[in-house]
N, C-alpha and C. Protein backbone atom coordinates (compact mmCIF):
# COMPACT_ATOMS: atom_id res chain seq x y z
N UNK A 1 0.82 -1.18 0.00
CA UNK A 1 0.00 0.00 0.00
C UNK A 1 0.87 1.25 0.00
N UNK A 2 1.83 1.25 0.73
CA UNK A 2 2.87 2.59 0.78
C UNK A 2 3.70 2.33 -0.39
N UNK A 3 3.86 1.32 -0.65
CA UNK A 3 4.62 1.80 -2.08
C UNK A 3 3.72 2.10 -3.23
N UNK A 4 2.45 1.73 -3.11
CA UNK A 4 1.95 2.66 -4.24
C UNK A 4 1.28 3.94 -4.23
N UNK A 5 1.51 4.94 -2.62
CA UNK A 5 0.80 5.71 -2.42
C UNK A 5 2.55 6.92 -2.82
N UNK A 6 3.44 6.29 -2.54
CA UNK A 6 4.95 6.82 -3.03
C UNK A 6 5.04 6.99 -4.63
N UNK A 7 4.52 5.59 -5.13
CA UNK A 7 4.30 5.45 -6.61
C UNK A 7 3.67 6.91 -7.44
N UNK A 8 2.55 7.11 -6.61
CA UNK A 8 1.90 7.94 -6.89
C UNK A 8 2.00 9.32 -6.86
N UNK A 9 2.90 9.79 -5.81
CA UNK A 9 3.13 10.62 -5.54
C UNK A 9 4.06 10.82 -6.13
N UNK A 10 5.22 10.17 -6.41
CA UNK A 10 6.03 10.44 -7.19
C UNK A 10 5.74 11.15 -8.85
N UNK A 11 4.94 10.46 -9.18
CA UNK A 11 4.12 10.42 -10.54
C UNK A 11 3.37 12.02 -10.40
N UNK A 12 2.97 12.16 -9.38
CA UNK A 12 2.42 13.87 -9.39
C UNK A 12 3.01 14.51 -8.96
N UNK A 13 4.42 14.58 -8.55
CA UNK A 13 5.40 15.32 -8.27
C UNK A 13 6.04 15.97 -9.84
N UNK A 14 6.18 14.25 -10.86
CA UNK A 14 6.91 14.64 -12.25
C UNK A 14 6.45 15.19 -12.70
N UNK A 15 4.83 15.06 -12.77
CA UNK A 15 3.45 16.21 -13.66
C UNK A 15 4.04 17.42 -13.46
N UNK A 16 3.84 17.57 -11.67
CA UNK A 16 4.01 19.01 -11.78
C UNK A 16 4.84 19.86 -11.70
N UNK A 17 6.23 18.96 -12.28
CA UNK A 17 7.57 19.68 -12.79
C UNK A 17 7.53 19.76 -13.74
N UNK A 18 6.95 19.00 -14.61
CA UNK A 18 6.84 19.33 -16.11
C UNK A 18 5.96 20.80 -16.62
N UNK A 19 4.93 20.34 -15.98
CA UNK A 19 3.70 21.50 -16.23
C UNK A 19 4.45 22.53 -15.71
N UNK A 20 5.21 22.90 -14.70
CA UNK A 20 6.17 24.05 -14.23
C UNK A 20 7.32 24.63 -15.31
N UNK A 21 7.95 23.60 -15.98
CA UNK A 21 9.05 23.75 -16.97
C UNK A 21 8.04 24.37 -17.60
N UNK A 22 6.80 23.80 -17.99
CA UNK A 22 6.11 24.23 -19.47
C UNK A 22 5.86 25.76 -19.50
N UNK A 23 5.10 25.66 -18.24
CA UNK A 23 4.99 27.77 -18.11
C UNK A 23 6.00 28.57 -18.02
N UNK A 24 7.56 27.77 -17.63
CA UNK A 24 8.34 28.94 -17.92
C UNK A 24 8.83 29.18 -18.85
N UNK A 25 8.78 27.76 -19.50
CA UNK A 25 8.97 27.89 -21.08
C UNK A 25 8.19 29.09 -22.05
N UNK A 26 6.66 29.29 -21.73
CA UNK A 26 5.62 29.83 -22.36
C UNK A 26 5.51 31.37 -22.15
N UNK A 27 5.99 31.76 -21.36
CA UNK A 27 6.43 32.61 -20.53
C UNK A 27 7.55 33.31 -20.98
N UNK A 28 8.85 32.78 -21.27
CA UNK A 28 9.73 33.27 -21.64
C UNK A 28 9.19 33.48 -23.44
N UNK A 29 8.75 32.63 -24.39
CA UNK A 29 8.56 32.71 -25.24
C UNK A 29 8.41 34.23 -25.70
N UNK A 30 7.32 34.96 -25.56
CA UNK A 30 7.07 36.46 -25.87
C UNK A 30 8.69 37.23 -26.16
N UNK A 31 9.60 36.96 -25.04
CA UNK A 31 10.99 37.85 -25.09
C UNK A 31 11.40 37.41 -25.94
N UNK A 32 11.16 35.87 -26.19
CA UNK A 32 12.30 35.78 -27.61
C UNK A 32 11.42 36.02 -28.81
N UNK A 33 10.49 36.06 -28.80
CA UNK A 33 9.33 36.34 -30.48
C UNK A 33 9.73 37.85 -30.57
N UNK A 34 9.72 38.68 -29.19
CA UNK A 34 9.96 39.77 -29.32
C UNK A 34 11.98 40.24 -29.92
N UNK A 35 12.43 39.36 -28.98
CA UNK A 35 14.28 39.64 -29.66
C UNK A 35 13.95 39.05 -31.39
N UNK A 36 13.71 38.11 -31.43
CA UNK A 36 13.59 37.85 -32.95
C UNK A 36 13.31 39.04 -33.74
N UNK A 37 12.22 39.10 -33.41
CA UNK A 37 11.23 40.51 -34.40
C UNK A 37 12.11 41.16 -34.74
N UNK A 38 13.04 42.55 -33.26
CA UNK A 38 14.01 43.70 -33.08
C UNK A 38 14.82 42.88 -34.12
N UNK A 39 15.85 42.13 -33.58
CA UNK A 39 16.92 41.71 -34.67
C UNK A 39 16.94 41.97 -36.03
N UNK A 40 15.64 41.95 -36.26
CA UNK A 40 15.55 42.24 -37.92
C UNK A 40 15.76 43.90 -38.60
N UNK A 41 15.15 44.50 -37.37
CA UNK A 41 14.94 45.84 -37.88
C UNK A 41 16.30 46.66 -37.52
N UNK A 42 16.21 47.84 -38.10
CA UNK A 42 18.04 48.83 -37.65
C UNK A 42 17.71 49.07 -36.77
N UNK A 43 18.79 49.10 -35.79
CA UNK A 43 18.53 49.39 -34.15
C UNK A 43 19.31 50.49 -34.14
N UNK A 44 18.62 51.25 -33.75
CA UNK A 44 19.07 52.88 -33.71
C UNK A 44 19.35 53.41 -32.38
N UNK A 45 20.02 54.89 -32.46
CA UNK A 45 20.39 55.78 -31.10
C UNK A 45 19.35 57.04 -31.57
N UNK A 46 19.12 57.77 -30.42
CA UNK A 46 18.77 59.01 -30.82
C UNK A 46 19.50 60.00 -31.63
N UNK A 47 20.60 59.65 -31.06
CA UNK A 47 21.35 60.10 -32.19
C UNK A 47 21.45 60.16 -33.96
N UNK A 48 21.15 58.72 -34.27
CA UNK A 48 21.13 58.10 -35.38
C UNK A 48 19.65 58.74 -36.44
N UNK A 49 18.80 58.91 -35.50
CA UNK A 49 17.52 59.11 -35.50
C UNK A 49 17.33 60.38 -36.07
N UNK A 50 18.05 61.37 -35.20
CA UNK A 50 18.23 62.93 -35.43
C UNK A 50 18.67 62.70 -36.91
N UNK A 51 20.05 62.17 -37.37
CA UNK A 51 20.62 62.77 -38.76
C UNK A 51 19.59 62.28 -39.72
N UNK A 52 19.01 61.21 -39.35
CA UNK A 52 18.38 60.62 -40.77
C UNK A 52 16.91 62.13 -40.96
N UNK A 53 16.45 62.81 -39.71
CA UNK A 53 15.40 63.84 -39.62
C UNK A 53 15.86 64.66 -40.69
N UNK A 54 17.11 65.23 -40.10
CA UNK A 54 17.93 66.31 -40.72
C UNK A 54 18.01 65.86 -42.21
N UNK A 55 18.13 64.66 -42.67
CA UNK A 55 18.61 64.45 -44.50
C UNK A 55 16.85 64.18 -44.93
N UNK A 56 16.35 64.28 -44.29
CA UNK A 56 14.72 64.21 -44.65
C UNK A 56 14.47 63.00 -45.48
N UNK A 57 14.98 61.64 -44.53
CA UNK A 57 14.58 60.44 -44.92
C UNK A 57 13.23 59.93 -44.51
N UNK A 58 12.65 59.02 -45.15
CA UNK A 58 11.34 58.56 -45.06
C UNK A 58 11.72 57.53 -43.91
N UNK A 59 11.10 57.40 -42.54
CA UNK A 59 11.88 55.58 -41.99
C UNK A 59 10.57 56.24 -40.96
N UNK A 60 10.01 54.67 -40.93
CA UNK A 60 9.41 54.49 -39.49
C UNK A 60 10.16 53.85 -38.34
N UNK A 61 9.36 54.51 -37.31
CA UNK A 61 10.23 54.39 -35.85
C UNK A 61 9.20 53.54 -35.16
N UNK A 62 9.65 52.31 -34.67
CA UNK A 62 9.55 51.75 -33.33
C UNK A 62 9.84 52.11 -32.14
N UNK A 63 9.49 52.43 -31.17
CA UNK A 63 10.10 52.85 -29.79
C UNK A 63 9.72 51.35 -28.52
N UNK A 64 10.36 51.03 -27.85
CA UNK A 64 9.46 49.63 -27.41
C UNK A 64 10.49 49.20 -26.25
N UNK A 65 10.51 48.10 -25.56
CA UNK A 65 11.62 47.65 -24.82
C UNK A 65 10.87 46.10 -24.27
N UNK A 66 11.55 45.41 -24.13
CA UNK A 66 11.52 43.98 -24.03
C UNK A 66 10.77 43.48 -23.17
N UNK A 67 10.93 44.09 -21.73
CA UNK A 67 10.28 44.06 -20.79
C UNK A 67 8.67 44.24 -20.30
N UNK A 68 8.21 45.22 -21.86
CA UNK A 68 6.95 45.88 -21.38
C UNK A 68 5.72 44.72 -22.24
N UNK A 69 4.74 44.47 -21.51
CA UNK A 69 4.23 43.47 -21.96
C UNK A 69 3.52 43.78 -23.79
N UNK A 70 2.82 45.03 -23.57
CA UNK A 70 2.58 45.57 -24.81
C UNK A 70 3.43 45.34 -25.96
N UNK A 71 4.49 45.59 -25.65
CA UNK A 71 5.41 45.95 -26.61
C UNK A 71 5.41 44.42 -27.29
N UNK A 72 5.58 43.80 -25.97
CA UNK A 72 5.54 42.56 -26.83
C UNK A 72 4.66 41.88 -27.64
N UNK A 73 3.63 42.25 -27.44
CA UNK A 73 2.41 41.85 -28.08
C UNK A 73 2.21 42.68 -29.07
N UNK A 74 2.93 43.88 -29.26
CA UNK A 74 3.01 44.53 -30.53
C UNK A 74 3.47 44.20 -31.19
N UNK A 75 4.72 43.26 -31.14
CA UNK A 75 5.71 43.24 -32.55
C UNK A 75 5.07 41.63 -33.27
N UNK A 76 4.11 40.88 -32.86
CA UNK A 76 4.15 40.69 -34.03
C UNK A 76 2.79 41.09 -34.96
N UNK A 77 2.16 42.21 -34.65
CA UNK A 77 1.84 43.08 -36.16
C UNK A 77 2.95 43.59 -36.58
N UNK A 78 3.93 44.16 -35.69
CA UNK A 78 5.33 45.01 -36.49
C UNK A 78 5.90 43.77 -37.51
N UNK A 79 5.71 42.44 -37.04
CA UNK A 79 6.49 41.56 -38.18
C UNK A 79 5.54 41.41 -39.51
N UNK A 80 4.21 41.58 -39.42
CA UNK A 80 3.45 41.52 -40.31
C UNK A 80 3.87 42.83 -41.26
N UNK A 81 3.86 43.99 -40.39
CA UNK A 81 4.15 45.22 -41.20
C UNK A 81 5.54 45.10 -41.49
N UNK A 82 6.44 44.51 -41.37
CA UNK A 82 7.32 44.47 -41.85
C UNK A 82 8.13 43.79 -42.65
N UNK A 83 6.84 42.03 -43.30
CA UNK A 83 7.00 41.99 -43.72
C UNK A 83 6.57 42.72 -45.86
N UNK A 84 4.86 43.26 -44.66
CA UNK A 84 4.40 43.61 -46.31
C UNK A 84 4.87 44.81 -46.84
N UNK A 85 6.05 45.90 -46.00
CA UNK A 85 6.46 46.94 -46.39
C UNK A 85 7.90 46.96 -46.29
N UNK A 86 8.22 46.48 -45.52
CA UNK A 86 10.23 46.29 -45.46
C UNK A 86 10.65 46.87 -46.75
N UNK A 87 10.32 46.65 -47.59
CA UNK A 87 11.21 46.91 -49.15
C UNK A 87 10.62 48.18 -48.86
N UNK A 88 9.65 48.78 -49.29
CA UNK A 88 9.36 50.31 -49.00
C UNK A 88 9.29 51.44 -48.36
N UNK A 89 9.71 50.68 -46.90
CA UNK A 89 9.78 51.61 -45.87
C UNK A 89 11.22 51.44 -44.83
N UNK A 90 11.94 51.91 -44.67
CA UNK A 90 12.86 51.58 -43.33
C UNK A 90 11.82 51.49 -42.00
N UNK A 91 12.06 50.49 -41.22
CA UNK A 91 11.62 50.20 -40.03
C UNK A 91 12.87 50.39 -39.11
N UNK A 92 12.77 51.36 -38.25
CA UNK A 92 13.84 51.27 -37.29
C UNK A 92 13.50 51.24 -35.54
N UNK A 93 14.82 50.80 -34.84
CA UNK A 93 14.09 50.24 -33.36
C UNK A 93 15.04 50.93 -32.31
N UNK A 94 14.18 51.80 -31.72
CA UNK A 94 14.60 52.30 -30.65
C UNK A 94 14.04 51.85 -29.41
N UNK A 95 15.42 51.05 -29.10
CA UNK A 95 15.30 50.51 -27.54
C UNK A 95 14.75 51.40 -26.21
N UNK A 96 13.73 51.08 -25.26
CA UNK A 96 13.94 52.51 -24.35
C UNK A 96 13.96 51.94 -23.05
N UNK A 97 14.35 50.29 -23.09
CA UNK A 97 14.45 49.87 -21.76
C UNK A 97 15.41 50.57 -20.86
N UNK A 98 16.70 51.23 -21.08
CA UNK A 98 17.27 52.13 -20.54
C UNK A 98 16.82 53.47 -19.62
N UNK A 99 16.34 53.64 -18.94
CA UNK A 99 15.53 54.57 -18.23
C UNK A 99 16.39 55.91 -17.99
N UNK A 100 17.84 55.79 -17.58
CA UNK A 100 18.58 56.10 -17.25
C UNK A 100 19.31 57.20 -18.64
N UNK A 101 19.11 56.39 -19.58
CA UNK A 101 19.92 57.47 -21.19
C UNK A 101 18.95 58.91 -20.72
N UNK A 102 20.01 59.83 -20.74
CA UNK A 102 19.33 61.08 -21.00
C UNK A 102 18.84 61.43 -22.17
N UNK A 103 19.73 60.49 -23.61
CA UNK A 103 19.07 61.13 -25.06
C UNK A 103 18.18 60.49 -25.16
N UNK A 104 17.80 59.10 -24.84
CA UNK A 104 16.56 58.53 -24.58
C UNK A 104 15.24 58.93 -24.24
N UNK A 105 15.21 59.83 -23.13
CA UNK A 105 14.59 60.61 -22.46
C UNK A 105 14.04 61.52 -23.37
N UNK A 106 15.17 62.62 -23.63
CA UNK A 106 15.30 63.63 -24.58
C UNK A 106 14.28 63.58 -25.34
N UNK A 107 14.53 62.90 -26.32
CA UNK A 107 14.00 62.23 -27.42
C UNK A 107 12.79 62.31 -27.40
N UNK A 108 12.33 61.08 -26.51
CA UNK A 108 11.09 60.92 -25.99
C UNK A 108 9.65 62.39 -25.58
N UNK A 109 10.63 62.78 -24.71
CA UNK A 109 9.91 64.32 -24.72
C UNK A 109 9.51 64.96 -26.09
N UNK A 110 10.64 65.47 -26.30
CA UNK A 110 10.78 65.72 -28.12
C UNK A 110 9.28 65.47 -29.03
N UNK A 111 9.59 64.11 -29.08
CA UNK A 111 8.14 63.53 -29.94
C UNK A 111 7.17 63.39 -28.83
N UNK A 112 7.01 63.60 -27.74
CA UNK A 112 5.76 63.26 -26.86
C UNK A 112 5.50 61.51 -27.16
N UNK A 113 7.16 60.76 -26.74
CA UNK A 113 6.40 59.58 -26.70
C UNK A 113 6.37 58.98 -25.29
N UNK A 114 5.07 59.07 -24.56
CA UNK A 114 4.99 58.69 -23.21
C UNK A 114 4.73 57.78 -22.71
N UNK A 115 4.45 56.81 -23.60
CA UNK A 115 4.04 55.53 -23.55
C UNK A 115 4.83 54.64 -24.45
N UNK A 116 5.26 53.35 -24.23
CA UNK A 116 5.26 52.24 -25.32
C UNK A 116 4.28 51.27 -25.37
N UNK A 117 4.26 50.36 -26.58
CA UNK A 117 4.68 50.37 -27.73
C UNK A 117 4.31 51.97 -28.50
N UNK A 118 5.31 52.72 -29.44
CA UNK A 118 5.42 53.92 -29.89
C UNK A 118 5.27 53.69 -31.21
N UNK A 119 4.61 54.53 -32.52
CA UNK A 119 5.29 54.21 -33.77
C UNK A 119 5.00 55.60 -34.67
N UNK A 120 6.14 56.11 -35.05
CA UNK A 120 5.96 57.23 -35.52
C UNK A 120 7.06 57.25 -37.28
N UNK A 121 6.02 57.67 -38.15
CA UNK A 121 6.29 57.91 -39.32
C UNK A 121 7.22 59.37 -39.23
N UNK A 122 8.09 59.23 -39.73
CA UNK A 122 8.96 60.27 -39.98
C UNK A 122 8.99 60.44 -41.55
N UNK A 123 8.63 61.71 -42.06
CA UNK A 123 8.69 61.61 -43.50
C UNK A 123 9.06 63.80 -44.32
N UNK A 124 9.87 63.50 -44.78
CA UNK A 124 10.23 65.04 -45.02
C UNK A 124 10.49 65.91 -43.84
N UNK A 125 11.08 65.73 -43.04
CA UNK A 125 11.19 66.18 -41.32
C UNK A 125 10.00 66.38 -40.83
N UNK A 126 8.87 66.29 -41.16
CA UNK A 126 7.60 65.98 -40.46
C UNK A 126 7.45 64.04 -39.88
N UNK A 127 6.94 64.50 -38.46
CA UNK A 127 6.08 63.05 -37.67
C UNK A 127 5.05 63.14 -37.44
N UNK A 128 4.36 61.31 -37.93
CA UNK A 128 2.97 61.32 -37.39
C UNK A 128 2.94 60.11 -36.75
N UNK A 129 2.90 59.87 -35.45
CA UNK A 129 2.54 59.49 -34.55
C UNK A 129 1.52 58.25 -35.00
N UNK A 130 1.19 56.44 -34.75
CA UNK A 130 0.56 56.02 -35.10
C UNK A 130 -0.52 55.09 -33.72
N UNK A 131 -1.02 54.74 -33.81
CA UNK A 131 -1.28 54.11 -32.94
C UNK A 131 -1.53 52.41 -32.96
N UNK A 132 -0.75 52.16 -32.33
CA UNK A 132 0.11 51.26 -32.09
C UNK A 132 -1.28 49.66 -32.16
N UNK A 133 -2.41 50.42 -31.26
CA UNK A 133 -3.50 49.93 -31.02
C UNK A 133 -4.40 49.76 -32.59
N UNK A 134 -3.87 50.01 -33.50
CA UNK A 134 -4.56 49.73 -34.59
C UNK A 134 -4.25 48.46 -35.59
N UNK A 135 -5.20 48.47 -36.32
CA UNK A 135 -4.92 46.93 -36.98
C UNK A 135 -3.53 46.94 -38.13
N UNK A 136 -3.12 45.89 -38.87
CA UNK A 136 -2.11 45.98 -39.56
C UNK A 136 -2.46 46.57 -40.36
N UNK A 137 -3.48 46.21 -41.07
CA UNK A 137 -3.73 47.51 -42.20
C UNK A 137 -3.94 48.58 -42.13
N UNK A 138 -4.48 49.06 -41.16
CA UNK A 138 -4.70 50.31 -41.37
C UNK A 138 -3.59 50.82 -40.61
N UNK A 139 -2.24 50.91 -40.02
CA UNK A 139 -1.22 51.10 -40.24
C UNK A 139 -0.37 51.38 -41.20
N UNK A 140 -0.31 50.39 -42.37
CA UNK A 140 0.12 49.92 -43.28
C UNK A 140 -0.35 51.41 -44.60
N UNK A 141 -2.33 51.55 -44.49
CA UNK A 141 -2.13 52.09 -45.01
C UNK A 141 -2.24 53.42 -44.90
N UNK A 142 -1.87 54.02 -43.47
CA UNK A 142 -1.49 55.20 -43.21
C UNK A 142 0.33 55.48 -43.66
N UNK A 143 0.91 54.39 -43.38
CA UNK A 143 2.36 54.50 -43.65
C UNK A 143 2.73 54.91 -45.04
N UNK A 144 1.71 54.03 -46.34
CA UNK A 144 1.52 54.65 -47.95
C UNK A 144 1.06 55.93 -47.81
N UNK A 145 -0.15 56.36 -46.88
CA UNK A 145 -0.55 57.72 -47.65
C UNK A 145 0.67 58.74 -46.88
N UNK A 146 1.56 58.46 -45.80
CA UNK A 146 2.63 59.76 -45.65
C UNK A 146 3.96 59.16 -46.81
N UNK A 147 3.80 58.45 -47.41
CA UNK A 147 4.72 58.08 -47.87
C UNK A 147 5.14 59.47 -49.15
């Protein structure tokens, strides 16, 4: 009788290490769908950001950071939008998990971005601000008509 009440217990001990591995597995997933996504796009400084204003390049801006749950759940419409526009548009990614960067900050003020996930069309030194909360298309085709 005690060895099969050990049996047993043992057996729902392994369940519920597994089922434990599984959620942290599921869990971590988002950070890496989210590092995947970034990797693809130019990862920029504020700095970087400023000259391309100044030569009055067309590039959309990501603003986002790894940590924030949104963000993560934003990028993958950003992978959708990036894949049906990549050739036509620069997508670029400004990290803002840094709290601490003053040009970070800067920046931020600058465009009034007070929140992430951020996405702002930069086009002829004019920005328009998108919302982040909208579907892929109609992102997509706000990004053609500042184009």
């Amino acid at each position: 009788m005690k060895k099969h009440f050990f049996r047993a217990v043992g057996i729902l001990i392994g369940v519920l290490g597994i089922l434990g591995l599984g959620i942290s597995i599921y869990q971590k997933y988002p950070e890496y769908q989210y590092d995947k996504v970034v990797s693809q796009l130019t990862i920029v400084t504020p700095d970087d950001i400023n000259k391309k204003i100044e030569t009055g390049e067309k590039f959309v801006l990501f603003t986002g950071r790894k940590t924030c749950p949104d963000c993560r759940k934003f990028v993958s419409k950003l992978k959708k939008i990036q894949v049906d526009i990549g050739e036509d548009m620069l997508i670029l990614y400004l990290n803002s998990e840094d709290r601490l960067d003053t040009s970070i900050q800067l920046f931020r003020d600058l465009y009034e971005i007070e929140e992430v996930p951020s996405l702002i069309i930069f086009a002829n030194g004019e920005s328009t601000a998108l919302n982040p909360e909208s579907t892929v298309l109609d992102i997509e085709d706000k990004i053609y008509d500042l184009q």
